[in-house]
Protein backbone atom coordinates (compact mmCIF):
# COMPACT_ATOMS: atom_id res chain seq x y z
CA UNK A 1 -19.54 41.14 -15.42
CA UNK A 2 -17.63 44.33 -14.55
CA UNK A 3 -18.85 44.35 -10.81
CA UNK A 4 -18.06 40.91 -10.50
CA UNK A 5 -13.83 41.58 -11.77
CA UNK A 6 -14.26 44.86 -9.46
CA UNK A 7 -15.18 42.99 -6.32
CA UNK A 8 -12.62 39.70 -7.05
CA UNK A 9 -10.27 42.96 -7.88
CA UNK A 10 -11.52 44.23 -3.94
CA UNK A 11 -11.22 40.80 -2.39
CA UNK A 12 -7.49 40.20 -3.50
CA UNK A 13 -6.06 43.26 -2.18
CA UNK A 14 -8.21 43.95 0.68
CA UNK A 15 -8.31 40.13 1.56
CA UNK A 16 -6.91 39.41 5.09
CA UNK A 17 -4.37 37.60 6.14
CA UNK A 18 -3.89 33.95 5.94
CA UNK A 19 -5.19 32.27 9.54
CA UNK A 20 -3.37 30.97 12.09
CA UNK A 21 -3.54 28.28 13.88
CA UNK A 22 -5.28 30.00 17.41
CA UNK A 23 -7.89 31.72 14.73
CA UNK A 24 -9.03 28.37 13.64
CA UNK A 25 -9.22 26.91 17.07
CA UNK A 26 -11.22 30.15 18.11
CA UNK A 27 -13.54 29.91 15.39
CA UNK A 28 -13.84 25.69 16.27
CA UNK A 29 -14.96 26.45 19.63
CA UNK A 30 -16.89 29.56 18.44
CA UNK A 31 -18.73 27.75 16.33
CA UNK A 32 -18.15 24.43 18.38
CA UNK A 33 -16.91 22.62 15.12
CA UNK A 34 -15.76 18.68 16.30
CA UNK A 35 -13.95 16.76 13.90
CA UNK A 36 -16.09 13.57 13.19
CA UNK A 37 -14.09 10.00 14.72
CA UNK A 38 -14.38 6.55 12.95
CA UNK A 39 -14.57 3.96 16.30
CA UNK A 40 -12.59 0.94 14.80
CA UNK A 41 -14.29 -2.41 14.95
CA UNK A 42 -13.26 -4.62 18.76
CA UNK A 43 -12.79 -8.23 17.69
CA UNK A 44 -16.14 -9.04 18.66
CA UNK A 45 -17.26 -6.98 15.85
CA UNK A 46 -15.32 -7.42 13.23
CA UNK A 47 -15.66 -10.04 10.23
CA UNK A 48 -15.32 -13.74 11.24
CA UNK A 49 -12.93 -14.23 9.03
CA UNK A 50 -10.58 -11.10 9.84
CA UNK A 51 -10.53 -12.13 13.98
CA UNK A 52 -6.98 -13.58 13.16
CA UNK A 53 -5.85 -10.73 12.49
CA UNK A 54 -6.62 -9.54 16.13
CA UNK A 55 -4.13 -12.25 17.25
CA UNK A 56 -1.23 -11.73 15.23
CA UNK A 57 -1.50 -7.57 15.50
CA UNK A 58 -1.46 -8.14 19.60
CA UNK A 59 1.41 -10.79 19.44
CA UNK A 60 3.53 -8.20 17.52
CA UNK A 61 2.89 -5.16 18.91
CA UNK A 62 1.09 -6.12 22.70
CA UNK A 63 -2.17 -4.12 21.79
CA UNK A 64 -4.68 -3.41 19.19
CA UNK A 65 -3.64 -1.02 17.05
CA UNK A 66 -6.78 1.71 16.38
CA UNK A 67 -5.74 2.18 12.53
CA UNK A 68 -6.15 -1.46 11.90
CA UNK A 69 -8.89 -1.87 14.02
CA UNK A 70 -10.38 1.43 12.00
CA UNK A 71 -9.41 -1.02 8.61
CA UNK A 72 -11.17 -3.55 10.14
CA UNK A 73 -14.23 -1.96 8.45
CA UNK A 74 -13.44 -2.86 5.46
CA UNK A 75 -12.42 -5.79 4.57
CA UNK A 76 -11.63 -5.28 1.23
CA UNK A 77 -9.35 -2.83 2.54
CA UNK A 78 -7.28 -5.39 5.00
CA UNK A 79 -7.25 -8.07 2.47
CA UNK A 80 -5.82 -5.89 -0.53
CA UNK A 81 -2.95 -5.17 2.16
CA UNK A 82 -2.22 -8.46 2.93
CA UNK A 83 -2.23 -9.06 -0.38
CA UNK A 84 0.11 -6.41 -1.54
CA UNK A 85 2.77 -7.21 1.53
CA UNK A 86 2.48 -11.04 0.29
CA UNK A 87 3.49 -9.62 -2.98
CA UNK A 88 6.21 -7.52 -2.19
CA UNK A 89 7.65 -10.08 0.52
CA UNK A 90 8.43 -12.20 -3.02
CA UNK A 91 10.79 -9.84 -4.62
CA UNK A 92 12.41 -9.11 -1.17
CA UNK A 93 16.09 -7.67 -1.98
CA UNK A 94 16.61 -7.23 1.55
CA UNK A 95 16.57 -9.65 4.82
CA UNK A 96 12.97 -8.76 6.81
CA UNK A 97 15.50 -8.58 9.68
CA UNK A 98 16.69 -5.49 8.56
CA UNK A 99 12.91 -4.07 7.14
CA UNK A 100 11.84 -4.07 10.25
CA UNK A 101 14.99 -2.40 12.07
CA UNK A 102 14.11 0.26 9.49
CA UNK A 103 11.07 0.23 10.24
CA UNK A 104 11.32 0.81 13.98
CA UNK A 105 14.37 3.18 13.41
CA UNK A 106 11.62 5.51 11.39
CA UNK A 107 8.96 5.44 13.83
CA UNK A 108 11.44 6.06 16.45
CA UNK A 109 12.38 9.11 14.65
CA UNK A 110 8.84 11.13 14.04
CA UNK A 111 7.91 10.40 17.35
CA UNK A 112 5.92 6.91 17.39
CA UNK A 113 5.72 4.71 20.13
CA UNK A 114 6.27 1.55 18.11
């Protein structure tokens, strides 16, 4: 028990400093470490009954967005969505006219392309 205090003891003040950035990347390609992608669903492969979705997303936006298409693999995920925008559309306070100024005005801000 007492070696065990001494070397958390040793650890804490001997421990090094917290790593950058560059470290991890170093030790990423050291160790070639690859972060592991989720290829979202083309509409071809998706759920019949979720290809709609494909329509309206590309009539909106003029492509396929990857994090819906990434959604796409669950459907259970899309449909709780929908259902939770139908429900807040109901107790809408403010004109969707302006939501979605707000909207783009925040995406504009941090950088997004939409």
């Amino acid at each position: 028990m007492e070696l065990a205090v001494q070397r958390l003891l040793r650890d804490l003040l001997y421990a090094p400093k917290l790593r950058t950035l560059r470290d991890q990347t170093h030790s990423a390609e050291r160790y070639r470490l690859v972060m592991a992608r989720i290829s979202g669903l083309e509409k071809k492969q998706a759920p019949w009954h979720l290809r709609w979705f494909y329509g309206v997303m590309h009539k909106m936006f003029g492509k396929d967005l990857t994090p819906a298409k990434v959604q796409m693999r669950l459907p259970g995920l899309v449909w709780g969505g929908i259902a939770m925008e139908a429900a807040l559309s109901r107790k809408r306070l403010v004109s969707l006219r302006y939501i979605q100024l707000g909207r783009i005005r925040a995406a504009a801000r941090i950088g997004c392309p939409f």
